[in-house]
Protein backbone atom coordinates (compact mmCIF):
# COMPACT_ATOMS: atom_id res chain seq x y z
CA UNK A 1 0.26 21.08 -23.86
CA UNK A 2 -2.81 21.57 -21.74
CA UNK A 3 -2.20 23.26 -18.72
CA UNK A 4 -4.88 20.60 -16.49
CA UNK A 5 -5.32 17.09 -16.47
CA UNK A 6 -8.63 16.07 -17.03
CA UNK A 7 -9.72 13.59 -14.07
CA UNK A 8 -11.76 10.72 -13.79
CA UNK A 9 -12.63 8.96 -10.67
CA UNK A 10 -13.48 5.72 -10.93
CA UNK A 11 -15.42 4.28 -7.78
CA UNK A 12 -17.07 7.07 -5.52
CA UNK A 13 -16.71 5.53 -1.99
CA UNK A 14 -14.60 6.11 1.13
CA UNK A 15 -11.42 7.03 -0.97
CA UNK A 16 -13.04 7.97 -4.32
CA UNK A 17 -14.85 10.57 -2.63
CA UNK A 18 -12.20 12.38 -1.15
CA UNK A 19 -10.49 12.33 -4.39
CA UNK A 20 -13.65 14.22 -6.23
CA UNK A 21 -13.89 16.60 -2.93
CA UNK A 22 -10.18 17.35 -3.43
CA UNK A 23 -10.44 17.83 -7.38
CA UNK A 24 -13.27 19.50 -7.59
CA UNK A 25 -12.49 22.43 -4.57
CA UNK A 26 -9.66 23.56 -6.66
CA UNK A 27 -7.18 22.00 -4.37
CA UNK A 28 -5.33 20.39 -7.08
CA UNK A 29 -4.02 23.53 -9.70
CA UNK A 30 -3.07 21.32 -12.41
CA UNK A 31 -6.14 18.75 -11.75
CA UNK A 32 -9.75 19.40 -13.26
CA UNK A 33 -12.61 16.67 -12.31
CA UNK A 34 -14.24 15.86 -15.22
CA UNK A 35 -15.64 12.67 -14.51
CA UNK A 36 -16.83 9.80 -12.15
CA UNK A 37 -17.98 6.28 -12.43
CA UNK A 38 -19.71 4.15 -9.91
CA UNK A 39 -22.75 1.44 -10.11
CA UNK A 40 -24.44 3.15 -7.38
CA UNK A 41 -26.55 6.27 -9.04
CA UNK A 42 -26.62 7.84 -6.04
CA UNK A 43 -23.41 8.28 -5.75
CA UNK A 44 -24.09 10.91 -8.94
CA UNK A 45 -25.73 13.24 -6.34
CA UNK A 46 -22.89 13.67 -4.18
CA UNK A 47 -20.43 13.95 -7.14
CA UNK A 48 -22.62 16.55 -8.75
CA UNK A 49 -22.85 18.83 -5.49
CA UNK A 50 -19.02 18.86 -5.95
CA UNK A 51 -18.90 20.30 -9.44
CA UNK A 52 -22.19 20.36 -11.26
CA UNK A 53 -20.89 19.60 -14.46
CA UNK A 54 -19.15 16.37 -14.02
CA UNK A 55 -20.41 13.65 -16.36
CA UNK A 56 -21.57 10.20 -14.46
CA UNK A 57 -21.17 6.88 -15.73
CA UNK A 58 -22.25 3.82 -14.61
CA UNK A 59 -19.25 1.81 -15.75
CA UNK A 60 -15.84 2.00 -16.04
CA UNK A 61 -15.72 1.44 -19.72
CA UNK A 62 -18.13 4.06 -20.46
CA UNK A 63 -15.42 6.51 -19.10
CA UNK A 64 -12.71 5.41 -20.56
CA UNK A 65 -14.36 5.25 -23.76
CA UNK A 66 -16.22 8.73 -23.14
CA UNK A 67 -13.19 10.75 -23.90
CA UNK A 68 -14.01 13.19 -21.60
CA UNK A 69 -10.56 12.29 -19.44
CA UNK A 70 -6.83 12.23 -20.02
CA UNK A 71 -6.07 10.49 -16.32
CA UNK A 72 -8.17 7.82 -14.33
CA UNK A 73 -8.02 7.31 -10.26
CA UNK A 74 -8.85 3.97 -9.49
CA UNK A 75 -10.54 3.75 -5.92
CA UNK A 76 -12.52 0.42 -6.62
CA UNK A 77 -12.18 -2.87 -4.38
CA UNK A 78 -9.14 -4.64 -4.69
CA UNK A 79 -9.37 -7.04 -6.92
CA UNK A 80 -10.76 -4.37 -9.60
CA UNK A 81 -7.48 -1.81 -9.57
CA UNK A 82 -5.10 -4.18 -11.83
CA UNK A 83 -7.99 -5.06 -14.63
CA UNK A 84 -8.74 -1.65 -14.57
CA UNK A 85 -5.70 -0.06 -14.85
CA UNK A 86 -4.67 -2.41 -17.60
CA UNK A 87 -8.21 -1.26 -19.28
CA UNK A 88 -7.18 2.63 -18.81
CA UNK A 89 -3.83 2.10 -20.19
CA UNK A 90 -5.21 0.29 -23.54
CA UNK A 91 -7.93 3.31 -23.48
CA UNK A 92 -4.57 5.77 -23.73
CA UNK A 93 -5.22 6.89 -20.24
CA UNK A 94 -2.85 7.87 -17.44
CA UNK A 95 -3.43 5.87 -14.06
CA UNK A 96 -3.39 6.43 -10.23
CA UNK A 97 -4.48 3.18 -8.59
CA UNK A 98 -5.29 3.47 -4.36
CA UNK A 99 -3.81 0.46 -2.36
CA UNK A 100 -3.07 -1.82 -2.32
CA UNK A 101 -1.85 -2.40 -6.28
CA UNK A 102 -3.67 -5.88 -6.56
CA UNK A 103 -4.80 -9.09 -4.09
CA UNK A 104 -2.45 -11.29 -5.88
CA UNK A 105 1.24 -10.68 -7.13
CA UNK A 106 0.55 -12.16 -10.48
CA UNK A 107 -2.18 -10.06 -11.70
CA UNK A 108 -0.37 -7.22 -10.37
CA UNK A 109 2.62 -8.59 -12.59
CA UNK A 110 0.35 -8.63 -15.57
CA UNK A 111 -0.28 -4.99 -14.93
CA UNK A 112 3.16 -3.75 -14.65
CA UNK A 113 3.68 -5.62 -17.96
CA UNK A 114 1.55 -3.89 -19.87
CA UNK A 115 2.69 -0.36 -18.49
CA UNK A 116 6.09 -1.08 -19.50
CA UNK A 117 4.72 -1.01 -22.81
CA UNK A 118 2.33 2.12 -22.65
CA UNK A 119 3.46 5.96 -23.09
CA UNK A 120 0.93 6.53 -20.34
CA UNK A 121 1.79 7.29 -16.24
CA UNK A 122 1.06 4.22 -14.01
CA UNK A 123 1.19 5.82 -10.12
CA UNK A 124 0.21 3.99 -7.06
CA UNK A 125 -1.10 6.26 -4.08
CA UNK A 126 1.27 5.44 -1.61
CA UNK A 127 0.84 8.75 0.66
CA UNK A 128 2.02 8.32 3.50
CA UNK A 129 6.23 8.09 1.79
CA UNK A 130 4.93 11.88 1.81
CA UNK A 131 5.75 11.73 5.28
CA UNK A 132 8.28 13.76 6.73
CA UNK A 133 8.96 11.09 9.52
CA UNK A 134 9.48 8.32 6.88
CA UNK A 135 11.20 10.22 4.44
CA UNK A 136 13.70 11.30 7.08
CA UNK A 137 13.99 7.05 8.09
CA UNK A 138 14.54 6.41 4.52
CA UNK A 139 17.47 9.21 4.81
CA UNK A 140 19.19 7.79 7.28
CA UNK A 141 19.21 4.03 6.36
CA UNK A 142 19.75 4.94 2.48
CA UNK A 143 22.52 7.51 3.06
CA UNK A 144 25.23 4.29 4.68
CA UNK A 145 26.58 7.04 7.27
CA UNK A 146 25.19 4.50 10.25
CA UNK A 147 25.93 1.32 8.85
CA UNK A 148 24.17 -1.63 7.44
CA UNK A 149 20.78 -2.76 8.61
CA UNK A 150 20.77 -5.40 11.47
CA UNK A 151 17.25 -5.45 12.62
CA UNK A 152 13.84 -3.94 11.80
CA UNK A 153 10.50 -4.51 14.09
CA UNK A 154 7.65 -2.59 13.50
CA UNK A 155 4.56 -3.77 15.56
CA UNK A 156 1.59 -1.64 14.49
CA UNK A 157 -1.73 -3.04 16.41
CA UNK A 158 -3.47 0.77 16.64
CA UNK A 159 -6.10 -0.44 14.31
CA UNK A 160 -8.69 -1.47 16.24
CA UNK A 161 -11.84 -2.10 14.42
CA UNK A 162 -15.33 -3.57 16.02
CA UNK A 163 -17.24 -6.18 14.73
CA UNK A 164 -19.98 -3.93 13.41
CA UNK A 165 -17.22 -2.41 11.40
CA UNK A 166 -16.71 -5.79 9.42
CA UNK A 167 -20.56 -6.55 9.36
CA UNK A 168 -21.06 -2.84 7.75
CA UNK A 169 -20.27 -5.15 4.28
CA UNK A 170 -21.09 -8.36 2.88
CA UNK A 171 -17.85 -8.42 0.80
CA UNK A 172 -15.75 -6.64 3.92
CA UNK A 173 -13.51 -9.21 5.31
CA UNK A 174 -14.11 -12.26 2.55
CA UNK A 175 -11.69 -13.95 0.35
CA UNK A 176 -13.68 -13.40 -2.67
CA UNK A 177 -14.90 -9.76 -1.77
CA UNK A 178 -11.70 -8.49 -0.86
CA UNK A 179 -9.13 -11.04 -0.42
CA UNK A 180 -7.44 -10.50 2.79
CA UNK A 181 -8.06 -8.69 6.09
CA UNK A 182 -5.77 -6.46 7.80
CA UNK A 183 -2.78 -7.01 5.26
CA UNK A 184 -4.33 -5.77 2.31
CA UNK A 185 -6.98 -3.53 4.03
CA UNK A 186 -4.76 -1.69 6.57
CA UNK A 187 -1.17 -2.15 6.32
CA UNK A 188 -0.83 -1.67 2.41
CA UNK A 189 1.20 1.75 3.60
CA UNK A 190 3.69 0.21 6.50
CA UNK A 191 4.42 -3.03 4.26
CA UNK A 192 5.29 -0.71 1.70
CA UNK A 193 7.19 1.58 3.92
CA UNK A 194 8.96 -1.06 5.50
CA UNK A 195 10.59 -2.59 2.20
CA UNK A 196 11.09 1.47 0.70
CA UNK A 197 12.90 2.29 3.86
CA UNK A 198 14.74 -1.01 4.37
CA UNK A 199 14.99 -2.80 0.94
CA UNK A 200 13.02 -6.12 0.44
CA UNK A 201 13.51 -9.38 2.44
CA UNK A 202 14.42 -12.92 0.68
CA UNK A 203 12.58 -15.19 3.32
CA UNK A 204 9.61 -14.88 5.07
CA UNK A 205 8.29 -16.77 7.93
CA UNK A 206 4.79 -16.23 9.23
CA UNK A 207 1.70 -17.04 11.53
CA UNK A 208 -1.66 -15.25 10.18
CA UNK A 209 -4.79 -16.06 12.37
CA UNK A 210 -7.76 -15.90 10.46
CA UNK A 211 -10.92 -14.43 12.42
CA UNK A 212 -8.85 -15.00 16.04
CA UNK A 213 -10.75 -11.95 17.22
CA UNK A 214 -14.09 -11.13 15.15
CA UNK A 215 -16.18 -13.57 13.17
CA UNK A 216 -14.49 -13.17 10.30
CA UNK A 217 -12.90 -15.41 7.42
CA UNK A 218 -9.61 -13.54 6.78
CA UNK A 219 -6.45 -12.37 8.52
CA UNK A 220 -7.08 -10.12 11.86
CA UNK A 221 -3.74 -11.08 13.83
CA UNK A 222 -0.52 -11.44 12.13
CA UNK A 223 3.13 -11.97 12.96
CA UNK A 224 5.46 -12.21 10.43
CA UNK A 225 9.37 -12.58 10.93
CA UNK A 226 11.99 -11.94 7.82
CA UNK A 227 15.03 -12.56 7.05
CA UNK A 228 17.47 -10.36 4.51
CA UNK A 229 20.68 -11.07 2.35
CA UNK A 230 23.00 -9.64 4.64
CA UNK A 231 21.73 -11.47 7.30
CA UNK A 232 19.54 -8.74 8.88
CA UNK A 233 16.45 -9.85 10.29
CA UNK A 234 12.81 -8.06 10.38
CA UNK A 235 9.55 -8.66 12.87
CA UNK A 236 6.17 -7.03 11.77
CA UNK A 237 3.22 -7.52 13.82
CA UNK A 238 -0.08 -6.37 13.22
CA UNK A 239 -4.27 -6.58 14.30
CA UNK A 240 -7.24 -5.26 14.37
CA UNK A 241 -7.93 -6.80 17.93
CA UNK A 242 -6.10 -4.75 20.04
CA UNK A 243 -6.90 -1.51 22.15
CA UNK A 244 -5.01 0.49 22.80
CA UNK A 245 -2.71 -0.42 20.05
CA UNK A 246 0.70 0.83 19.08
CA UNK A 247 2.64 2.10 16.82
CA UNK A 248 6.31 1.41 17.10
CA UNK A 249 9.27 1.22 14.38
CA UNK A 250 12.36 0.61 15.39
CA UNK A 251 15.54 0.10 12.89
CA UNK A 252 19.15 -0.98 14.06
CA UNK A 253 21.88 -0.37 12.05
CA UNK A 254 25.66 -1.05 12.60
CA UNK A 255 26.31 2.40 14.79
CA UNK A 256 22.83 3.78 15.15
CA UNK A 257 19.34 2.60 16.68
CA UNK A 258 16.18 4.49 15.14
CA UNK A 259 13.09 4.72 17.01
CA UNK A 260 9.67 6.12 15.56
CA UNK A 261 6.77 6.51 17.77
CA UNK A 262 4.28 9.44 18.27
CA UNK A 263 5.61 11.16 15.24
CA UNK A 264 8.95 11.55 16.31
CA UNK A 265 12.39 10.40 15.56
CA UNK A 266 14.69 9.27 18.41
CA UNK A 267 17.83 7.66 17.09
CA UNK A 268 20.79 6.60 19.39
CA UNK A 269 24.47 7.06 18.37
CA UNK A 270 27.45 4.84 19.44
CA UNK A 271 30.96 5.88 19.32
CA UNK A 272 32.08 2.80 17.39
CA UNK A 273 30.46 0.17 14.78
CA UNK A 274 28.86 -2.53 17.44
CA UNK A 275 30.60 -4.87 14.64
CA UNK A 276 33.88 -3.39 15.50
CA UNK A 277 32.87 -2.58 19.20
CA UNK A 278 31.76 -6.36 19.91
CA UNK A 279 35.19 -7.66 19.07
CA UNK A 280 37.50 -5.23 20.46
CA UNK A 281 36.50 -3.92 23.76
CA UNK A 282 38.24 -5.54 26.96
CA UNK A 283 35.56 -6.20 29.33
CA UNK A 284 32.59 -8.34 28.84
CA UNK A 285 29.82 -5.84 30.14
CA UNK A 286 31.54 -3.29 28.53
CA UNK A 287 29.04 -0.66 26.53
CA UNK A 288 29.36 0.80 22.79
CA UNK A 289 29.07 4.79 24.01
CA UNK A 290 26.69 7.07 22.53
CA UNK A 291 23.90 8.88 22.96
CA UNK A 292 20.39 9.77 22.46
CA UNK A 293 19.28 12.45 20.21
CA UNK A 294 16.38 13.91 18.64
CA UNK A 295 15.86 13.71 14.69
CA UNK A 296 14.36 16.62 12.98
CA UNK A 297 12.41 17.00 10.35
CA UNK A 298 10.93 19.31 7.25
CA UNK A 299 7.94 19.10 9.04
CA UNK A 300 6.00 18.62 5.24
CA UNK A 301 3.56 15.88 5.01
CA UNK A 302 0.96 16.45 2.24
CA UNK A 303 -0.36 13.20 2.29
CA UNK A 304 -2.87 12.29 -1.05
CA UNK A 305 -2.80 15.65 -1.93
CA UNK A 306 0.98 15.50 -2.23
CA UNK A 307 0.64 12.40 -4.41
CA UNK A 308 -1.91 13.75 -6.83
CA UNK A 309 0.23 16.78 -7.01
CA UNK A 310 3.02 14.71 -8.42
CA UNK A 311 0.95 12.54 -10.55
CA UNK A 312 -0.19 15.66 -12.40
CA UNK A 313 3.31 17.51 -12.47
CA UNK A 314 4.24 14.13 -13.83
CA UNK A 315 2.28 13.90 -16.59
CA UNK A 316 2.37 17.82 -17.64
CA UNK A 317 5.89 18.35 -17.06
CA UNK A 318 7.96 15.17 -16.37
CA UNK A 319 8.37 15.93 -12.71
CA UNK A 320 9.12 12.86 -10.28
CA UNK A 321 6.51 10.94 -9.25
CA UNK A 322 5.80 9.99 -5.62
CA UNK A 323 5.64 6.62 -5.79
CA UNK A 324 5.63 4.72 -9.68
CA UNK A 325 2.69 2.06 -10.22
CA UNK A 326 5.36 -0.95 -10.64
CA UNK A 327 6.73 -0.17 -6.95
CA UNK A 328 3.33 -1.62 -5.82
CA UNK A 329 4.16 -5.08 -6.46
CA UNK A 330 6.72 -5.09 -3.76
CA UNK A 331 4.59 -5.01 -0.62
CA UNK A 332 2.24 -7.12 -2.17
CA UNK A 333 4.94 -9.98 -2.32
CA UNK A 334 5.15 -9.42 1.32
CA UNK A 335 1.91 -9.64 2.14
CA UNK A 336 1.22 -12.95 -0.12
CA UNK A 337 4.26 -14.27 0.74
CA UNK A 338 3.06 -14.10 4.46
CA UNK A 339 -0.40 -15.78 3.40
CA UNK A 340 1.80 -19.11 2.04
CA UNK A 341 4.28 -19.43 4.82
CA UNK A 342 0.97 -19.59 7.08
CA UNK A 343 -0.98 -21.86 4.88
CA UNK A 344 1.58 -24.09 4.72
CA UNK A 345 3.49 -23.71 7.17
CA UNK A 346 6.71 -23.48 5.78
CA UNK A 347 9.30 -20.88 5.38
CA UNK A 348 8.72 -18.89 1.97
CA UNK A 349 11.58 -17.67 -0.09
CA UNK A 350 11.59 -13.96 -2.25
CA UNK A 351 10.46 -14.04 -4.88
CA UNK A 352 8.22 -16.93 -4.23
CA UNK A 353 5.70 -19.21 -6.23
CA UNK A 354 2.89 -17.31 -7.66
CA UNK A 355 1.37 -20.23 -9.14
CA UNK A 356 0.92 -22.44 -5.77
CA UNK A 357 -0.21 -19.12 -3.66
CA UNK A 358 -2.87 -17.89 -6.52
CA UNK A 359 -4.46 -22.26 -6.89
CA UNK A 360 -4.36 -21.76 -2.67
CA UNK A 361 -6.09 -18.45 -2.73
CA UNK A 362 -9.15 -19.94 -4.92
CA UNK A 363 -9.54 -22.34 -2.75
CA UNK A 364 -9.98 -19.48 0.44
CA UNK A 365 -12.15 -17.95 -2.24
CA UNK A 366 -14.15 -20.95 -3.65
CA UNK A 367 -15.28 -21.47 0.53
CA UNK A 368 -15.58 -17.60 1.11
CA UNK A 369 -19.33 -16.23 2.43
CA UNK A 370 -19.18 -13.69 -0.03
CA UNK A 371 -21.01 -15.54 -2.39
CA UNK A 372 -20.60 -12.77 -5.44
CA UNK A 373 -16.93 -14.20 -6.28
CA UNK A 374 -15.44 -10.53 -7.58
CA UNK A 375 -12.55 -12.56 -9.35
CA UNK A 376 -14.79 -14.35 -11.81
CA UNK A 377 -16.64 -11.25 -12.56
CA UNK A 378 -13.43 -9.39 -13.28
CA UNK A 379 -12.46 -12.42 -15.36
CA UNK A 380 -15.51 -12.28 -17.50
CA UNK A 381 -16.85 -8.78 -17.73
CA UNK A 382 -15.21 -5.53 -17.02
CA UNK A 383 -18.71 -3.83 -17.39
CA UNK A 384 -20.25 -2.08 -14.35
CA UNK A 385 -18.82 -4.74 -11.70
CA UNK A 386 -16.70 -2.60 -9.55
């Protein structure tokens, strides 16, 4: 077995540059940059100061038909990562796809379909469960020492972005260019950290205002409130609108409160179960004892680099990966399920109908000012379009 995997990176912008930076510095042992692809040529330049040598194609397809790669990162627009990662599996190619996994739940369906049936690696690059502070969260709600989950709020609103941020794009901010706002452009990582750490809800509830605070067409405020099967319930509030913003988890469980903030755990103890407290103490005001203390951590947090590390350990030796491609989808139901309960105004069950939320999203897209509709283009020709 080769001792590299041969790397393609597929769409050489914000992320996809990074990635060939990364790569082609030697920061990745088992990872050599062999290739990019982009429709932009001038995007060549800046992969070719990186490592001279790489070979530049203009499409997709011409890389994965080149031969020149064993493993593809896909750091396209959204609605491109599922069509292309289906493409790169048929082409015999392992797969790292950037958030969020897909714009819709049934196209990302389609795609974990067909990786159930390829030998290939399907990896989604969810970094930031490379976190020391979340993987230590996921530790303490996973391991049952503090009881079951009663509550989980995480209001995240430190994402402040300016209107010249969203004008800096035609298809920024558009149903058809990338087919959400600050659900599938920011928050891919805490919806996905919120179900890893706390297991996925079955009813969702949820107000999503669309352009409340810039002129834009898609989602820049959104509440969204959850309910689980044990009766647990779950707030998440988000926006791009706010400054300063904040970012706040807090998880209650039956004999411990968690609290993340600034990069550090606080958790509070009680004495007792508040089930068993709540029912047996004498006095009305009386309190569940405990007491505050500070959680520590490894302190590791190697972010993409972390991930890629994995994917290629994966694939060369069968080591774990950080986060498998099919883990994506769950999220994504959050996020879509959110979109339907505030279309329609109604309370959305888990798992939900795909068909009724895909007909509603053409119709965002079919009025969207991003007159290039991506979807149809995916649809129709895989060729160059990302």
């Amino acid at each position: 077995m080769a001792d590299k995997v041969r790397v393609g990176v597929i769409g050489v912008g914000n992320m996809g540059s990074d990635h060939v930076k990364n790569i082609a510095a030697g920061n990745q042992p088992e990872m050599e940059l062999t290739a990019v692809a982009d429709i932009d040529p001038k995007k060549f330049e800046f992969a070719r100061q990186q490592k001279p040598d790489v070979l530049c194609f203009s499409s997709a397809e011409e890389l994965f038909a080149s031969g020149a790669c064993d493993a593809v990162i896909i750091a396209t627009p959204h609605y491109f990562h599922p069509p292309m990662a289906i493409a790169a599996l048929k082409a015999g190619l392992h797969v790292m796809s950037e958030k969020p996994a897909g714009v819709y739940t049934k196209q990302v369906r389609e795609l974990i379909e067909e990786a159930s049936h390829s030998d290939k690696t399907y990896a989604i690059m969810f970094n930031q469960r490379t976190n020391c502070v979340y993987r230590k969260v996921k530790e303490l709600v996973s391991g049952g020492e503090y009881g079951e989950l009663k509550r989980v709020s995480w209001i995240i609103t430190d994402w402040y972005r300016t209107q010249a941020y969203y004008n800096s794009g035609g298809w920024r901010a558009t149903w058809a260019g990338e087919g959400g706002g600050v659900m599938l452009n920011q928050c891919p990582h805490q919806l996905d950290l919120w179900q890893w750490i706390c297991g996925m809800p079955v009813k969702i509830r949820a107000i999503c205002h669309e352009g409340k605070w810039h002129d834009i067409e898609v989602e820049d405020d959104v509440s969204i409130y959850a309910e689980y099967a044990n009766g647990a319930t779950g707030t998440f509030i988000t926006t791009t609108g706010d400054c300063p913003g904040t970012n706040r988890l807090e998880i209650t469980l039956d004999r411990a409160k968690i609290v993340v903030e600034d990069n550090r755990i606080r958790m509070f103890v009680t004495e007792q179960p508040t089930s068993v407290h709540l029912v047996t103490a004498k006095g009305g005001f009386d309190r569940n004892p405990g007491e505050w203390v500070d959680v520590e951590t490894d302190g590791m947090n190697e972010q993409h680099a972390g991930v890629l590390k994995a994917f290629a350990a994966h694939i060369l030796h069968g080591a774990p990966l950080i986060a498998e491609g099919a883990e994506g989808i769950n999220g994504l139901t959050i996020s879509n399920a959110a979109f339907l309960s505030s279309w329609t105004n109604e309370d959305v069950p888990i798992p939900f109908d795909e068909d009724r939320f895909y007909a509603l999203l053409q119709e965002k897209i079919s009025h969207s000012t991003y007159k290039k509709t991506v979807v149809a283009q995916v649809q129709t020709d895989m060729s160059g379009t990302f």
